[in-house]
Each structure stands twice: as C-alpha cells, then as structure tokens.
N, C-alpha and C. Protein backbone atom coordinates (compact mmCIF):
# COMPACT_ATOMS: atom_id res chain seq x y z
N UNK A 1 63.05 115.54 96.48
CA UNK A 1 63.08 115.28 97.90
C UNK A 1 62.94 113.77 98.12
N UNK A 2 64.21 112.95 98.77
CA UNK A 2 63.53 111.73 99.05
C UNK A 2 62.35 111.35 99.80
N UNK A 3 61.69 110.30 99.50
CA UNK A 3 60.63 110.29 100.33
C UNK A 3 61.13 108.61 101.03
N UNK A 4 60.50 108.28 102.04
CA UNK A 4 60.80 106.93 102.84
C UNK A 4 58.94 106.48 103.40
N UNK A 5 58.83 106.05 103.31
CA UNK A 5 57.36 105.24 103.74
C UNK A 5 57.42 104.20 104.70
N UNK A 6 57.22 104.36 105.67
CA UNK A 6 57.45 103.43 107.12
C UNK A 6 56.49 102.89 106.97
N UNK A 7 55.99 101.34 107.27
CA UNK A 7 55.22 101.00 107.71
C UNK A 7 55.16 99.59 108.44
N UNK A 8 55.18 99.72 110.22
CA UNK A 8 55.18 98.47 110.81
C UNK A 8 53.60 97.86 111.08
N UNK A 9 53.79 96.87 110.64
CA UNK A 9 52.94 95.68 110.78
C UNK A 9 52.84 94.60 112.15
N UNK A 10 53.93 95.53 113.13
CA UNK A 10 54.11 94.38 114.23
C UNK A 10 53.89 95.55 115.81
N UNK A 11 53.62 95.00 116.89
CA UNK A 11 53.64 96.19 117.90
C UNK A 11 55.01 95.83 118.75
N UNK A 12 55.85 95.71 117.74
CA UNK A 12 57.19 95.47 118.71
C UNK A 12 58.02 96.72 118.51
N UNK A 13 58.90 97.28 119.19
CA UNK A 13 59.64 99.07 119.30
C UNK A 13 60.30 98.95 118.19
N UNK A 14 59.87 99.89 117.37
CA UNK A 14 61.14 99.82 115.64
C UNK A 14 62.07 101.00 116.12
N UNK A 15 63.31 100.98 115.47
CA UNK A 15 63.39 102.55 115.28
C UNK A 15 62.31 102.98 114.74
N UNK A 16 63.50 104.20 115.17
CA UNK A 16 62.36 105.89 114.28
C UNK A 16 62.39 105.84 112.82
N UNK A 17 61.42 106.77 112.10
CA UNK A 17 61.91 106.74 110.71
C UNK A 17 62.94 107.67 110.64
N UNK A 18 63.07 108.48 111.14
CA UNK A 18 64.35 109.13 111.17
C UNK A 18 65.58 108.53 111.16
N UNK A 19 65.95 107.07 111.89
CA UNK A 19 67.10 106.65 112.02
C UNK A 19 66.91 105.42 110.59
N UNK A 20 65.54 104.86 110.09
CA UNK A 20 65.25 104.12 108.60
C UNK A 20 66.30 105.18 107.53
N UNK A 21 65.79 106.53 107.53
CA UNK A 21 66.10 107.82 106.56
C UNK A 21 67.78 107.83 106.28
N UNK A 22 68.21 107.93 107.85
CA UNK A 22 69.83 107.92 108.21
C UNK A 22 69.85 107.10 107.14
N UNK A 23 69.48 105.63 107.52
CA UNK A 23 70.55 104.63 106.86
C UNK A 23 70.53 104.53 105.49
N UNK A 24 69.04 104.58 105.47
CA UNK A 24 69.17 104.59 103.33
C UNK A 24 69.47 105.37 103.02
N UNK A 25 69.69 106.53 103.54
CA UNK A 25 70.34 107.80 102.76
C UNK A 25 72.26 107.51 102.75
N UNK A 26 72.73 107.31 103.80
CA UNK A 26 73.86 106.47 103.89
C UNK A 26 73.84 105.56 102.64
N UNK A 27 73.22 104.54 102.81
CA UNK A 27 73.63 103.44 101.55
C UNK A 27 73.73 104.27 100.32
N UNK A 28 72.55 105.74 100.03
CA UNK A 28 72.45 105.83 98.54
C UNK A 28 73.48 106.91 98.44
N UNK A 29 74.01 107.25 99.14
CA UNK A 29 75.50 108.81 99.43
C UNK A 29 75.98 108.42 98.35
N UNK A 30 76.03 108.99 97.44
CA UNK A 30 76.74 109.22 95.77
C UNK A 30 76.06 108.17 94.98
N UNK A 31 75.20 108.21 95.12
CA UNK A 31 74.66 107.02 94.02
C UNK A 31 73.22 107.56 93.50
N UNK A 32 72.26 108.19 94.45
CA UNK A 32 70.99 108.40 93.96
C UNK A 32 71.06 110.13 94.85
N UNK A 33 69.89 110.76 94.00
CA UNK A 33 69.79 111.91 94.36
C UNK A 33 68.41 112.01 94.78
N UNK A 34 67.63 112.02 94.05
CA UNK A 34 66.10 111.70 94.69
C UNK A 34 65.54 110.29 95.04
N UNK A 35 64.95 109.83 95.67
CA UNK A 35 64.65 108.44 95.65
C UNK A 35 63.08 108.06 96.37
N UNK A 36 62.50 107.33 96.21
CA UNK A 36 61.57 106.84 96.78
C UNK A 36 61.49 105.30 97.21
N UNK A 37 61.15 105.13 98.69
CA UNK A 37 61.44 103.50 99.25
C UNK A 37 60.38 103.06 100.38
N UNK A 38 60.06 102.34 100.35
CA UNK A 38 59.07 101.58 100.88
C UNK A 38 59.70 100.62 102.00
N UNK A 39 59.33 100.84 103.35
CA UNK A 39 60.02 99.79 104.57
C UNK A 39 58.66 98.85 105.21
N UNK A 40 58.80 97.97 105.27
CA UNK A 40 57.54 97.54 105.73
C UNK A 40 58.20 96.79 106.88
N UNK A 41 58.03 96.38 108.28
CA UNK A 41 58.22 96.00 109.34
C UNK A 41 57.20 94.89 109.76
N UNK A 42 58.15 93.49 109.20
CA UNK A 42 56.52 92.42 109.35
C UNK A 42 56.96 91.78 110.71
N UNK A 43 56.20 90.73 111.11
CA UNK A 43 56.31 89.60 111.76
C UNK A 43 57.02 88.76 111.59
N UNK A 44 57.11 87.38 112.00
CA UNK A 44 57.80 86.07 111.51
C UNK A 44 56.44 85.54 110.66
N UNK A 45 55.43 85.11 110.46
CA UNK A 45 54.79 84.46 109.79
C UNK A 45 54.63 85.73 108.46
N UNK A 46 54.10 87.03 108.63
CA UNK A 46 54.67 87.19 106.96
C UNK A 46 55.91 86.97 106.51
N UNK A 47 57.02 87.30 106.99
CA UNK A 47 58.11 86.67 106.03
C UNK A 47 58.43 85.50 106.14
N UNK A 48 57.50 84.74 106.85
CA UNK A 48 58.09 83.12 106.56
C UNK A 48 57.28 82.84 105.41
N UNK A 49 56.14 83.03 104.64
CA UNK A 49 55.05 83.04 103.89
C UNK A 49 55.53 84.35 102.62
N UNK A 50 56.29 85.71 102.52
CA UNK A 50 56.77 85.98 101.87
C UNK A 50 58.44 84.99 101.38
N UNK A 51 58.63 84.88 101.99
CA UNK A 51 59.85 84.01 101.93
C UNK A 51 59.79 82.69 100.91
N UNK A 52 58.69 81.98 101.62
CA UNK A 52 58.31 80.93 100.87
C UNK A 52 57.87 81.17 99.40
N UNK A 53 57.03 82.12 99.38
CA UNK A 53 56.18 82.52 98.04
C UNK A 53 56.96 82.81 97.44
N UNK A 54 58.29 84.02 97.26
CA UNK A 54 59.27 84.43 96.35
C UNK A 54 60.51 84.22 96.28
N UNK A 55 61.20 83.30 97.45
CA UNK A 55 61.95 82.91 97.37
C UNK A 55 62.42 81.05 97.59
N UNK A 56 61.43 80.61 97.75
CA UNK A 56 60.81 78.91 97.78
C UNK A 56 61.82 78.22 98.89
N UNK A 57 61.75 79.61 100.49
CA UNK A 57 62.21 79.18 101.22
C UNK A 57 61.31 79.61 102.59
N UNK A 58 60.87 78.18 103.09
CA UNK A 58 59.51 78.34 104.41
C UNK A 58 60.16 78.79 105.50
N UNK A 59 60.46 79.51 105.80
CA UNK A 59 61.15 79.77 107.22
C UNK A 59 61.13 82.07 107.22
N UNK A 60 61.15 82.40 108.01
CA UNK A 60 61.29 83.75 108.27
C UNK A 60 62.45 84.11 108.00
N UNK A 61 63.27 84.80 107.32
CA UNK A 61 64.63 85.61 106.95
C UNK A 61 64.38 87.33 107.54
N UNK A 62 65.70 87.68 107.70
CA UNK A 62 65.71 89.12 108.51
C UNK A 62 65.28 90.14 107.71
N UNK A 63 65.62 90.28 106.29
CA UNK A 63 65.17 90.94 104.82
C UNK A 63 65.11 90.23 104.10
N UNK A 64 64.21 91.24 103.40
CA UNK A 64 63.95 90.98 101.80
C UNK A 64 63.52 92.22 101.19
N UNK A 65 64.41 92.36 99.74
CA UNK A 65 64.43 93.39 99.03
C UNK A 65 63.55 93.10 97.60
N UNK A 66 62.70 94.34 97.37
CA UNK A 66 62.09 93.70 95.97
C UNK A 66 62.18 95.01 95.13
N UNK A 67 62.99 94.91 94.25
CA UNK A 67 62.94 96.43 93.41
C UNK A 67 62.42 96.23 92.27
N UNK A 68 62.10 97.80 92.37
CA UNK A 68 61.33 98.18 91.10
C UNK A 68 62.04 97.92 89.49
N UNK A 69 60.99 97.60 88.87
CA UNK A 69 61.48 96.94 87.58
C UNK A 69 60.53 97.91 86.59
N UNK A 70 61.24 99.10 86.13
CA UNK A 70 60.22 100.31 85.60
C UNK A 70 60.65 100.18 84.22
N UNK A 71 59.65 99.92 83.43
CA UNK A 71 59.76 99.85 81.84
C UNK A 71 60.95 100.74 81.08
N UNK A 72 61.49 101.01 80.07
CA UNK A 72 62.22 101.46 79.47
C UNK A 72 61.53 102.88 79.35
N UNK A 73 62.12 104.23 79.39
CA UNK A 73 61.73 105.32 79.00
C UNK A 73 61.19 105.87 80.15
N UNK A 74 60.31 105.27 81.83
CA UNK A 74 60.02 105.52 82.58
C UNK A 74 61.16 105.97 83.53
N UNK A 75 61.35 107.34 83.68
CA UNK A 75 62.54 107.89 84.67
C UNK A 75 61.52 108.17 86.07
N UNK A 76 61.60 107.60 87.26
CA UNK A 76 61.34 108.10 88.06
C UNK A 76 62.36 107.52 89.32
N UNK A 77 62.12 108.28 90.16
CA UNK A 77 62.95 108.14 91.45
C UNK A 77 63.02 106.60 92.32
N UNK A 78 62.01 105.75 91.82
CA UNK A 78 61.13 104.59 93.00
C UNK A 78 62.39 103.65 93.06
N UNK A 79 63.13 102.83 94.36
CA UNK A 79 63.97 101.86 94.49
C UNK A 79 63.30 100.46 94.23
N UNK A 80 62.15 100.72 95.29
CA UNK A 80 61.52 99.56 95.49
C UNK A 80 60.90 99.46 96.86
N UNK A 81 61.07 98.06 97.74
CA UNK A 81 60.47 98.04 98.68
C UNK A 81 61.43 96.82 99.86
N UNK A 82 61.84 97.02 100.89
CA UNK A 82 62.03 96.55 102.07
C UNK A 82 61.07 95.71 102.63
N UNK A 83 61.23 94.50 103.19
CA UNK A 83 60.51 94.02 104.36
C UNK A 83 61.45 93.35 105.40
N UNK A 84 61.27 93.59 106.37
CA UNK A 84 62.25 93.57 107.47
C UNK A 84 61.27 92.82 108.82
N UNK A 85 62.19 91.71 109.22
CA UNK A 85 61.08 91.20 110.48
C UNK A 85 61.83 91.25 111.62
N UNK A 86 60.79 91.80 112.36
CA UNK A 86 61.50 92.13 113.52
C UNK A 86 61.59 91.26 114.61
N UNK A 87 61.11 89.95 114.83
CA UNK A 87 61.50 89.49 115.99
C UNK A 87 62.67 88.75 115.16
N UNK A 88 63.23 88.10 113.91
CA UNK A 88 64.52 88.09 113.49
C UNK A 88 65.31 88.91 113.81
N UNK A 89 65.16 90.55 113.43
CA UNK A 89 66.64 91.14 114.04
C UNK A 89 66.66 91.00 115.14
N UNK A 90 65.77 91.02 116.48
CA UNK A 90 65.84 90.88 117.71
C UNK A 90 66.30 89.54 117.88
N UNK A 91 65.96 88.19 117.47
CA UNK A 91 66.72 87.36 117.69
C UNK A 91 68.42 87.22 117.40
N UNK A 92 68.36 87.60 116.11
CA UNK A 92 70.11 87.39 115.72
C UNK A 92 70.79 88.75 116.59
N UNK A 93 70.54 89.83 116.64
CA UNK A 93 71.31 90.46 117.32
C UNK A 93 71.76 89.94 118.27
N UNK A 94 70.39 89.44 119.66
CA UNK A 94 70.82 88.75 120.95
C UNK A 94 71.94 87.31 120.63
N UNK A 95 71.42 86.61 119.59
CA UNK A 95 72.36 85.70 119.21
C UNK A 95 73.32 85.74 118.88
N UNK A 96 74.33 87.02 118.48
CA UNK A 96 75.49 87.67 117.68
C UNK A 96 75.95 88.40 118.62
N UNK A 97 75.70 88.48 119.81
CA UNK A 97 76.03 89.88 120.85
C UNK A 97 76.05 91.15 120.31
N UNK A 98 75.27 91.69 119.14
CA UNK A 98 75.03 93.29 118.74
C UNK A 98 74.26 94.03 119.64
N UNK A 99 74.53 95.30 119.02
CA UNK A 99 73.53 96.06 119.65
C UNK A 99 72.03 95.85 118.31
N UNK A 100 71.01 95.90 118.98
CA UNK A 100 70.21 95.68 118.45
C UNK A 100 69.94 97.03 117.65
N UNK A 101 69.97 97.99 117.78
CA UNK A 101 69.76 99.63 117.00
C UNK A 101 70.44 98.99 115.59
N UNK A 102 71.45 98.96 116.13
CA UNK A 102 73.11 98.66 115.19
C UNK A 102 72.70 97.34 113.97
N UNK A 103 72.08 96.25 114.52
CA UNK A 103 71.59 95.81 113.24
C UNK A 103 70.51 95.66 112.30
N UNK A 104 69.78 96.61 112.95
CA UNK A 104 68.55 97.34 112.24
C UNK A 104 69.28 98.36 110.90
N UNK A 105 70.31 99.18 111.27
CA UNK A 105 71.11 99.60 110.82
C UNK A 105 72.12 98.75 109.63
N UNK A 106 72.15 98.10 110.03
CA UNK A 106 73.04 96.89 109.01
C UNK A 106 71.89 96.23 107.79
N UNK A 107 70.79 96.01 108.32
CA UNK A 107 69.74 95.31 107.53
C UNK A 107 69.17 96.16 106.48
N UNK A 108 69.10 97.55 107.00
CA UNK A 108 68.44 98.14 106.24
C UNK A 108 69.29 98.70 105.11
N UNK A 109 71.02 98.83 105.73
CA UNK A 109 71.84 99.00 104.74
C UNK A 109 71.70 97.51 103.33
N UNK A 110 71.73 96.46 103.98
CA UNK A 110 72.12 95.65 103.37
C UNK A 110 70.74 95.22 102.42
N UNK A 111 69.91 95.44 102.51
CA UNK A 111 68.65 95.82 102.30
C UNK A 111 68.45 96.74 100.80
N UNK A 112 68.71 98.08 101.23
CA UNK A 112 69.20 99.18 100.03
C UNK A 112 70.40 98.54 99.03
N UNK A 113 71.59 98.30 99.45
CA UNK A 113 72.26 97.22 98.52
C UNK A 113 71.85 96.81 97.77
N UNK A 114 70.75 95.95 98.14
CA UNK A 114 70.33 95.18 96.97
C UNK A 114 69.38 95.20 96.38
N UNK A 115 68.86 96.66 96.77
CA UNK A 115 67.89 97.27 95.71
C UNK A 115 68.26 97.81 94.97
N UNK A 116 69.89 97.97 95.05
CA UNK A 116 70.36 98.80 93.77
C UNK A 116 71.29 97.94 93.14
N UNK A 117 71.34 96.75 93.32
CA UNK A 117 72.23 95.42 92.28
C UNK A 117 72.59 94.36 93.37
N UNK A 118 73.47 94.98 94.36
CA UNK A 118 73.98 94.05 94.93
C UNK A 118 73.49 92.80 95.56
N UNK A 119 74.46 91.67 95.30
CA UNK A 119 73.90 90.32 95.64
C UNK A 119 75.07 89.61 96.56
N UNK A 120 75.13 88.52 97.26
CA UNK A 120 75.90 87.84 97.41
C UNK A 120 75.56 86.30 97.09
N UNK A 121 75.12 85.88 95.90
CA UNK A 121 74.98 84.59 95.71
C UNK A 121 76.43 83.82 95.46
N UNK A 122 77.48 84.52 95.35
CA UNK A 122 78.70 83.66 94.93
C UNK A 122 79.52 84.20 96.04
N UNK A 123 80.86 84.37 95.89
CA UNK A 123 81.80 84.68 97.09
C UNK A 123 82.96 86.12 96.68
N UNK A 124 82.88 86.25 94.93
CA UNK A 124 83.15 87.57 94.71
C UNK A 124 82.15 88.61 95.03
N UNK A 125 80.42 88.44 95.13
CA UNK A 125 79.92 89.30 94.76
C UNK A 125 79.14 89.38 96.25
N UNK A 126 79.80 88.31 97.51
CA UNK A 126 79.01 88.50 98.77
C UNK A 126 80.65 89.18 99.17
N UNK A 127 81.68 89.21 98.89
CA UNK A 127 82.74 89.76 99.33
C UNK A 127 82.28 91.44 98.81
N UNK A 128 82.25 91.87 97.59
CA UNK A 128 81.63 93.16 97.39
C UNK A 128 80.74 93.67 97.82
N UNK A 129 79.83 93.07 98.37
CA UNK A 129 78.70 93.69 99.22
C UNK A 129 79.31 94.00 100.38
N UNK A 130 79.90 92.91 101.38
CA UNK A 130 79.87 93.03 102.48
C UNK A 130 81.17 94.13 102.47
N UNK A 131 82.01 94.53 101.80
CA UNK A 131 83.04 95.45 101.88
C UNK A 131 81.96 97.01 101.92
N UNK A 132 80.95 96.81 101.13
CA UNK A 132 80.36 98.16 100.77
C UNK A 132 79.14 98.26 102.03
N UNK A 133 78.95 97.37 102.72
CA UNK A 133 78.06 97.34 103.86
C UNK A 133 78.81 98.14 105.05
N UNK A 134 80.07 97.23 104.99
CA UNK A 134 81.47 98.17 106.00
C UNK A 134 81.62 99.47 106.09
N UNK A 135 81.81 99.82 104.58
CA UNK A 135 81.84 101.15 104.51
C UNK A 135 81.57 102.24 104.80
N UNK A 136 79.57 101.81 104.31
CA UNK A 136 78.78 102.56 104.53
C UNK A 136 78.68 102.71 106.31
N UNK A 137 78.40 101.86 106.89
CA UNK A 137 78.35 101.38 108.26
C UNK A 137 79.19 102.30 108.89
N UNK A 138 80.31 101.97 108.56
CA UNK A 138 81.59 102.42 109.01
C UNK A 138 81.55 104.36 108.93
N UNK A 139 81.00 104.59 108.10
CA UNK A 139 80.63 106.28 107.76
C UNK A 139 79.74 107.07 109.01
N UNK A 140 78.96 105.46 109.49
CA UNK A 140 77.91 106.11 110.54
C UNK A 140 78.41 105.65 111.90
N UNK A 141 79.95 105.39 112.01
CA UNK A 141 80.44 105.04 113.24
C UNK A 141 79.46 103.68 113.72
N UNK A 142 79.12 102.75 113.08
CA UNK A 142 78.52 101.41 113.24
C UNK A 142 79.81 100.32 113.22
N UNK A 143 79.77 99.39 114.05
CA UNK A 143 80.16 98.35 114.43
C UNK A 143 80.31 97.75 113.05
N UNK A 144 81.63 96.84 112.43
CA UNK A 144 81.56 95.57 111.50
C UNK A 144 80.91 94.98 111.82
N UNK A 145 79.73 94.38 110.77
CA UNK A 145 78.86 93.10 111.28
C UNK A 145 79.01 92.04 110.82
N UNK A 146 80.29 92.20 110.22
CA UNK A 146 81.17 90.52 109.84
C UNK A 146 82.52 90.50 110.66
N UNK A 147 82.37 91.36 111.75
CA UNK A 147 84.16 91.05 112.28
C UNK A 147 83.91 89.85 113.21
N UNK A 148 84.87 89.34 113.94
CA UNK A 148 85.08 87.89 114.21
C UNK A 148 84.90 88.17 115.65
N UNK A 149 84.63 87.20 116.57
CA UNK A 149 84.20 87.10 117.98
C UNK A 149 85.50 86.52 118.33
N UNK A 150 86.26 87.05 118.76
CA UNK A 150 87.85 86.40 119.22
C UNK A 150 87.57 85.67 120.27
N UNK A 151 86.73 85.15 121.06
CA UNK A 151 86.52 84.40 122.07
C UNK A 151 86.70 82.71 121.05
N UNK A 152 85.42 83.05 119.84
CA UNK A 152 85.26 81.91 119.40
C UNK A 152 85.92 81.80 118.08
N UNK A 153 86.32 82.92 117.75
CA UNK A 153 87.26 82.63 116.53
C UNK A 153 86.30 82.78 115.02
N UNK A 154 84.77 83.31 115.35
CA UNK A 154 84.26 82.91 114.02
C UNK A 154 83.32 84.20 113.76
N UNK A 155 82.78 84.69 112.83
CA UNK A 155 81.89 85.39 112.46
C UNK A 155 81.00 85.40 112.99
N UNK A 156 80.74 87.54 113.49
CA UNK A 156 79.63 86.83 114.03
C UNK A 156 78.52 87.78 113.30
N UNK A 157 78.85 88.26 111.79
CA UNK A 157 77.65 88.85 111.36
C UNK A 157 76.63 87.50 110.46
C-alpha cells in the first residue's frame, strides 16, 4: 500500500493530501508499485537555509528532492523526501499567470522526478524531464508549465 506523509510547517492553505497522493501516484504510474514518500510544506526561511546548507544556494527555491540512498541488499519501498515552500509556489504561480492548485501539481510532479533520477542540469536531461513532467501532467488534464505566453513570446513555466 503506498503510504504519503504530509506534513505542513506553514499556516498557509495546502492542498489536500489527497490531491499530494493524485500527483505522486501519477508521476510513479508504471514505475513503482508500493512506495513510501515524505512531503514536508516549509516556509521561505527553511528552504532558504535548506537550500543554502545542501545546495550552497541562500535564497528559497520552490522544491527540493532528497532520496533515499538504501544500502545494497536493502529492498524496501522508501523514495525519499519532498520539501516544498509555499509562499514560492504562491509567488511564481501569481508571477506566471497559473492556477495556483495546478502548480502545486507540477512541483510535486517535478519533485517525484527527481526522486527517481531525473535531473535537468544540462539541456538533454532538462529536455527529458520536462517532456515527462508534460506527460504526466497532461494524464491529469493539467496545463503545460513550459508552454509560451504568446502575449510575450516566452516561457512561462
């Protein structure tokens, strides 16, 4: 049985875990069968301070993914763990014209991604993600969150 572990750290409106469940179960659709995942819902000062600490960048980011690294011979279900800040998605959504549900939805996809490999540090392997972000997205009748703002001509995921 998958299990999902919610836990917000902020008193700002999250989704439900029900709609967390939707999406990682979406991302893992043919890939994992049982799973266990950890969402944590911070502030801007923990992930500007997680950010800094593990990734040696001071500022708040929308995610961060940290997976499990289980010794050889250890089979169990665990992905890892999510942290997600929420006055970031609330900012970039309003800044991107999304619906805000919709990129809670995107984050958490993009999120699971890369608890199971995916990266985009180069431009083959942020082109493979973001095709498999589409996808998935796209399965749950979600908006592209890299299609282009034809007003301005540019990206607006």
């Amino acid at each position: 049985m998958p299990e999902l572990i919610l836990h917000s750290a902020v008193d700002a409106v999250i989704p439900s875990e029900a709609d967390f469940r939707r999406w990682v179960t979406a991302a893992l659709a043919d890939r994992r069968g049982d799973w266990e995942l950890g969402i944590r819902v911070v502030d801007a000062e923990e992930m500007r301070r997680l950010n800094r600490d593990y990734r040696g960048k001071d500022r708040p980011t929308n995610v961060l993914a940290f997976p499990v690294d289980l010794p050889d011979g250890v089979d169990l279900p665990l992905l890892g763990d999510l942290l997600i800040c929420a006055p970031v998605v609330a900012r970039e959504a309003a800044d991107q014209g999304k619906a805000e549900h919709q990129h809670w939805a995107h984050l958490t996809v993009h999120g699971v991604l890369h608890l199971l490999g995916f990266d985009h540090l180069d431009s083959v392997e942020a082109e493979a993600m973001e095709a498999e972000e589409r996808r998935v997205l796209a399965e749950m009748d979600i908006a592209d969150p890299y299609r282009s703002d034809p007003a301005a001509g540019e990206p607006i995921g």
